[in-house]
N, C-alpha and C. Protein backbone atom coordinates (compact mmCIF):
# COMPACT_ATOMS: atom_id res chain seq x y z
N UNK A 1 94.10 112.49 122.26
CA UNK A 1 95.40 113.11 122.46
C UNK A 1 95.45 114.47 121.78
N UNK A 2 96.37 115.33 122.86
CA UNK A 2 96.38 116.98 121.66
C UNK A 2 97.56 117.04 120.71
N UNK A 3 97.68 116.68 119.79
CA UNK A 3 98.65 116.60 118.71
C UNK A 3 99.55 118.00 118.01
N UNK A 4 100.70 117.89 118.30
CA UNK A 4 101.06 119.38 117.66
C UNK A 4 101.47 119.21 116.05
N UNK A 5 101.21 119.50 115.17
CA UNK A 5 101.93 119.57 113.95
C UNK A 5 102.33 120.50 113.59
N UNK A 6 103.76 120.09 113.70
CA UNK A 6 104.84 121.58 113.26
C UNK A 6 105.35 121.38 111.94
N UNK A 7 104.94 122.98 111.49
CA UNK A 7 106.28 123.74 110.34
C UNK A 7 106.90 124.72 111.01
N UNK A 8 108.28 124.14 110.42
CA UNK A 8 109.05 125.23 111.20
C UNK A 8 109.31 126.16 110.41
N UNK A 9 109.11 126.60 109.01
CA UNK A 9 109.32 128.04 108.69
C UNK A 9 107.81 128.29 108.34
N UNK A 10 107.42 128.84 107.07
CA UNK A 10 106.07 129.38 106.67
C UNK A 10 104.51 128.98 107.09
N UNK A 11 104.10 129.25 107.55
CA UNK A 11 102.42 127.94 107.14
C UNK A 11 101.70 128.73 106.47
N UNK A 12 102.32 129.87 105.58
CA UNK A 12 101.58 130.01 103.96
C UNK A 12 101.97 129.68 103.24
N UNK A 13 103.39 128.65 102.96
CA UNK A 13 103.46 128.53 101.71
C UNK A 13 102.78 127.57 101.12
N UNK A 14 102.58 127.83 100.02
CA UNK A 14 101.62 127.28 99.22
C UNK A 14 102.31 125.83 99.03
N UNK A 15 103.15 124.36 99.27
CA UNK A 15 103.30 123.58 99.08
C UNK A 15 102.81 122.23 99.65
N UNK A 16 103.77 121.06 98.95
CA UNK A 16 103.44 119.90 99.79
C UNK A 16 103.19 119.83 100.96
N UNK A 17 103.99 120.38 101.60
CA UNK A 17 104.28 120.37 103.68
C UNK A 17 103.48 120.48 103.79
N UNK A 18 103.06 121.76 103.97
CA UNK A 18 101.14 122.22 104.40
C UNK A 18 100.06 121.51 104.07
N UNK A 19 100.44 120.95 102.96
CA UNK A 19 98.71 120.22 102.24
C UNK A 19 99.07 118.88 103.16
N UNK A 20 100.16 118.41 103.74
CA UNK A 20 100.29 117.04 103.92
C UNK A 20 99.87 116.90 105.54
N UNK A 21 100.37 118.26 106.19
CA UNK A 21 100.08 118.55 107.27
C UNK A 21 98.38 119.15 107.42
N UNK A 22 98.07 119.75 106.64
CA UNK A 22 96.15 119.75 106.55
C UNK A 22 95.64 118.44 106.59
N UNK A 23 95.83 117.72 105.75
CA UNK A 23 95.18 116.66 105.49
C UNK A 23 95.17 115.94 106.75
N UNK A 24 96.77 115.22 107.33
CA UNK A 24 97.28 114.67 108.59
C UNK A 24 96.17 115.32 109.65
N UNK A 25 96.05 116.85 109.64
CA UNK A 25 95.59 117.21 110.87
C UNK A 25 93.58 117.01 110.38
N UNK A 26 93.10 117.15 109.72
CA UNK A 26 91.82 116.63 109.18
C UNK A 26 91.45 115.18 109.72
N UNK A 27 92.64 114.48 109.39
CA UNK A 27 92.44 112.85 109.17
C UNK A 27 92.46 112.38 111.25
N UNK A 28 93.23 113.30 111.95
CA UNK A 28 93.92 113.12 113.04
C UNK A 28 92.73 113.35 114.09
N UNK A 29 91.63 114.67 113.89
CA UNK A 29 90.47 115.17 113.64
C UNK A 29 89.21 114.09 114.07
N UNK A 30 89.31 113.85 113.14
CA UNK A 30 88.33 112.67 112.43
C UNK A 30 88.74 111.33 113.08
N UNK A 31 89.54 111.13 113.99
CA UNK A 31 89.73 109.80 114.74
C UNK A 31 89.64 110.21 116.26
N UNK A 32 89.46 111.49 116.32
CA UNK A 32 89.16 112.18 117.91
C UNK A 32 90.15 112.30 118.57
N UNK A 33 91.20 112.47 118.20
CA UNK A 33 92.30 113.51 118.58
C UNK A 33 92.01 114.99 118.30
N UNK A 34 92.97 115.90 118.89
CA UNK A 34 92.80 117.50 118.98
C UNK A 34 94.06 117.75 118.25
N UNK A 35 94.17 118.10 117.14
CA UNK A 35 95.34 118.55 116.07
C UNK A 35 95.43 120.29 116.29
N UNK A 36 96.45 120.65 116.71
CA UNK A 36 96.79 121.88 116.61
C UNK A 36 98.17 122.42 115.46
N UNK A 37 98.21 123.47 114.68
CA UNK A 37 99.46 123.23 114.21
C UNK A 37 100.02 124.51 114.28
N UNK A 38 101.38 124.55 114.22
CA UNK A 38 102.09 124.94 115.51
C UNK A 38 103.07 125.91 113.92
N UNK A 39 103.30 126.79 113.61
CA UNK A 39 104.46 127.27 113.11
C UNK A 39 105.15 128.75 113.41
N UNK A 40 106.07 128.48 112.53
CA UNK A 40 106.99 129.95 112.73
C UNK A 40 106.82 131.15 112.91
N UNK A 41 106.38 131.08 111.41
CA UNK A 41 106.08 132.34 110.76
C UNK A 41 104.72 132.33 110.18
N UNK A 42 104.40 133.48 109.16
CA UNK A 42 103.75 133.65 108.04
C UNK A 42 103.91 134.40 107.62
N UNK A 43 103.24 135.33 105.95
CA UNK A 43 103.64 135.96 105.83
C UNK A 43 102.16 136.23 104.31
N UNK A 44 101.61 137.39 103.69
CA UNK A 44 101.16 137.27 103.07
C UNK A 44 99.38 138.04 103.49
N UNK A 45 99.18 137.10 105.02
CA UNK A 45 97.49 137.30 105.23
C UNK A 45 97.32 137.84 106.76
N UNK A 46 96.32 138.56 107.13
CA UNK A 46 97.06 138.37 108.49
C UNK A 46 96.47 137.69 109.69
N UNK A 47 97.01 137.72 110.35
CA UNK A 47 97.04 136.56 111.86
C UNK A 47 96.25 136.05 112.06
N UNK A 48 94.93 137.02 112.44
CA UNK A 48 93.55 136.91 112.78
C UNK A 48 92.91 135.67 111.41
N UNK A 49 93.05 135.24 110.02
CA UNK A 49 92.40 135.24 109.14
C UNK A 49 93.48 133.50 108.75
N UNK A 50 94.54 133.25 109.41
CA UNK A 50 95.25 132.14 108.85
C UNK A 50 94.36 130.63 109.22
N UNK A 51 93.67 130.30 110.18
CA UNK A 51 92.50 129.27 110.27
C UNK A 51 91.79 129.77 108.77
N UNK A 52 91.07 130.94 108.66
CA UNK A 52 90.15 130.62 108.10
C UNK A 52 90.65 130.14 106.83
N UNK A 53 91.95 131.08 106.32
CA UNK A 53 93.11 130.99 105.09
C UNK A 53 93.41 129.35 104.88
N UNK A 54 93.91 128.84 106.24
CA UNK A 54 94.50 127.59 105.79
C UNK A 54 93.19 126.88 105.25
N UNK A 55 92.13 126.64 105.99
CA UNK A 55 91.27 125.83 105.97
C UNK A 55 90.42 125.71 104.61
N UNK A 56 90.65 126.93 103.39
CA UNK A 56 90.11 127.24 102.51
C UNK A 56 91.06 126.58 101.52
N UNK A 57 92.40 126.93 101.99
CA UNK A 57 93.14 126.72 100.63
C UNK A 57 93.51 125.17 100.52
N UNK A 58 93.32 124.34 101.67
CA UNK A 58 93.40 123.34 101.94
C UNK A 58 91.98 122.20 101.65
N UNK A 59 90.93 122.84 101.49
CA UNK A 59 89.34 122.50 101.61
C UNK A 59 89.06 121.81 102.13
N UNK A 60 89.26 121.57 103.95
CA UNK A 60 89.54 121.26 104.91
C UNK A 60 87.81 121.44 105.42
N UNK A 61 87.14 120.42 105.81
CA UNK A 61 85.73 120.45 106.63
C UNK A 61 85.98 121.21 107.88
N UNK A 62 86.78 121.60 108.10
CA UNK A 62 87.11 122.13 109.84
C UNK A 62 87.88 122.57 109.86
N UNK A 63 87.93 124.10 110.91
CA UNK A 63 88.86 124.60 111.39
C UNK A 63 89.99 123.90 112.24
N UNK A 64 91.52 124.38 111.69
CA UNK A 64 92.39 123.82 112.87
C UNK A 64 92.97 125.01 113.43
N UNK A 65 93.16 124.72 114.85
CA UNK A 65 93.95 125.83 115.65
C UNK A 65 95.37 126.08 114.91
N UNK A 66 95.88 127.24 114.63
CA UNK A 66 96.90 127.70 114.19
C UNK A 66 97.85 128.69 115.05
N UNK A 67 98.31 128.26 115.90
CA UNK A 67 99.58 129.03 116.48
C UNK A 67 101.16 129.17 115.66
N UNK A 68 101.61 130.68 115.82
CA UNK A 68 102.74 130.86 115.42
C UNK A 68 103.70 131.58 116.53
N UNK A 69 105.14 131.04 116.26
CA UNK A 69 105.99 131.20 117.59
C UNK A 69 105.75 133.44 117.07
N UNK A 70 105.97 133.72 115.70
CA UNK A 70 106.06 135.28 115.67
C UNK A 70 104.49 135.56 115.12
N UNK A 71 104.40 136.69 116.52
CA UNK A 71 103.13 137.29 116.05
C UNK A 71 102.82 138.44 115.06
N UNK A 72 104.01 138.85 114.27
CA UNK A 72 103.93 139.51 113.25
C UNK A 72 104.67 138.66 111.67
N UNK A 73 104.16 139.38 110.71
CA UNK A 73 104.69 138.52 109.74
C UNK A 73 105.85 138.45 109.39
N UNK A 74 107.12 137.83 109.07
CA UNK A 74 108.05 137.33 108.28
C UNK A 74 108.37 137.42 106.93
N UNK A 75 109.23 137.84 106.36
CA UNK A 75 109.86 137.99 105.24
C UNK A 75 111.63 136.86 105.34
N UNK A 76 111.66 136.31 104.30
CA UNK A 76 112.97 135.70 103.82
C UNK A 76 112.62 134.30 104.47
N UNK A 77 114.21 133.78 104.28
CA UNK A 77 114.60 132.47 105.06
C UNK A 77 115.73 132.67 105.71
N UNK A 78 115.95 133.02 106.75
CA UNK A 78 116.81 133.25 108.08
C UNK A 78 116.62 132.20 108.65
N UNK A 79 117.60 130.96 108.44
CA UNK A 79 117.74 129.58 109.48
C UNK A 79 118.08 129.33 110.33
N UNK A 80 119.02 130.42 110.77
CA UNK A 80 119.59 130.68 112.09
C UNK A 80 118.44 131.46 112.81
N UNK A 81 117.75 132.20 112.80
CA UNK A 81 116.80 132.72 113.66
C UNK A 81 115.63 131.95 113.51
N UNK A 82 115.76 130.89 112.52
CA UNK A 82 114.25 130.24 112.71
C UNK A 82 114.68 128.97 113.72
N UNK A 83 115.73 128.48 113.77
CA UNK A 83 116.32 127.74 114.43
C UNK A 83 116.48 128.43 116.11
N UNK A 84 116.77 129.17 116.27
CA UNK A 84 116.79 129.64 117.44
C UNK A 84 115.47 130.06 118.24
N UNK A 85 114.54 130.56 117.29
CA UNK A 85 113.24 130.71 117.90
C UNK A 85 112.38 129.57 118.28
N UNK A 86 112.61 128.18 117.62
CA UNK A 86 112.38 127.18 117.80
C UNK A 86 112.88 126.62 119.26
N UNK A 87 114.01 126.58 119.66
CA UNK A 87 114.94 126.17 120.87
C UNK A 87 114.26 127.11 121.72
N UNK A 88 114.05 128.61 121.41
CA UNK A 88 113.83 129.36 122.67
C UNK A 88 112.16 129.06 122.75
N UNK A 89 111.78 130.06 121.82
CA UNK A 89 110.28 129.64 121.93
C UNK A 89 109.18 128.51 121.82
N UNK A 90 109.72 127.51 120.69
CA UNK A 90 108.68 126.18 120.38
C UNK A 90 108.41 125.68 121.76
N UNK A 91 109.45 125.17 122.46
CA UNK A 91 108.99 124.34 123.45
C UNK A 91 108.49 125.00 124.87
N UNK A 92 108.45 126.30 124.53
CA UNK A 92 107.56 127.22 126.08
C UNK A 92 106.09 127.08 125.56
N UNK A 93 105.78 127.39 124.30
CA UNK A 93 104.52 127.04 123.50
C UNK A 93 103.92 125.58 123.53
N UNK A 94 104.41 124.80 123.19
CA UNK A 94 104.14 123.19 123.48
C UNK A 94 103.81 122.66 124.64
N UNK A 95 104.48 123.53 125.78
CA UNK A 95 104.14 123.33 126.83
C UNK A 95 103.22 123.91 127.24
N UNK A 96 102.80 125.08 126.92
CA UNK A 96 101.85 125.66 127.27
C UNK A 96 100.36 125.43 127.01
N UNK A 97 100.48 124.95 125.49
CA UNK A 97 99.22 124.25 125.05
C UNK A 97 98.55 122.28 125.76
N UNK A 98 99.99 122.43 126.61
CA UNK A 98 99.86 121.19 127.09
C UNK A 98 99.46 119.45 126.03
N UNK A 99 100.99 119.84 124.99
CA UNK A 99 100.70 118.84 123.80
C UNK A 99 101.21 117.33 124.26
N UNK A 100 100.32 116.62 123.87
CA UNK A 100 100.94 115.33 123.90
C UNK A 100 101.47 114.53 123.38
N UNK A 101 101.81 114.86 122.30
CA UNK A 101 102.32 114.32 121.36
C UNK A 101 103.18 115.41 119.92
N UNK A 102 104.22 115.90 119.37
CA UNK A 102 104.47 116.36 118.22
C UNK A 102 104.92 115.71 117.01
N UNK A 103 104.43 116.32 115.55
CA UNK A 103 105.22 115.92 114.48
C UNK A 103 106.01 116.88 113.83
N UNK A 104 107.01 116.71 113.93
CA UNK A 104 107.60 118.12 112.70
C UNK A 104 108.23 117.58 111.69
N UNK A 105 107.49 118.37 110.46
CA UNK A 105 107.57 117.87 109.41
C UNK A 105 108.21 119.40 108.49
């Protein structure tokens, strides 16, 4: 199955979410599913370099696909526009990657 795992604001911040969602998508991996994870924003590294970023800071055996609904980086917490980009954009993306399944966490 192609699995989406969503954050819906950062996938740099440095916390629980992410490490729980690395791991999930590692573990998800490793049972022969296709884990993709799916977020907002970022902010910090850039675009091209967030696989290699997550996968390091996470110490993750494998790359995971990393899509974000904005292709430039993000500053703040705007919930109303992260909320809205979600409604408009998440699910043209989901569909597009042809997911079968999502978690948002």
């Amino acid at each position: 199955m192609k699995i989406a795992l969503i954050r819906r604001e950062y996938i740099t911040h440095i916390d629980g979410v992410n490490r729980f969602i690395a791991l999930l998508a590692e573990g998800l991996a490793k049972l022969g599913h296709t884990p993709l994870i799916v977020s907002w924003c970022y902010k910090d590294i850039a675009h091209n370099e967030l696989e290699w970023w997550f996968k390091e800071v996470h110490g993750l055996d494998s790359f995971i696909p990393i899509y974000t609904l904005k292709a430039k980086p993000c500053e703040g917490d705007p919930r109303l526009r992260i909320a809205w980009d979600w409604w408009i954009e998440g699910s043209r993306l989901l569909h597009k990657e042809d997911v079968d399944a999502a978690i948002v966490k």
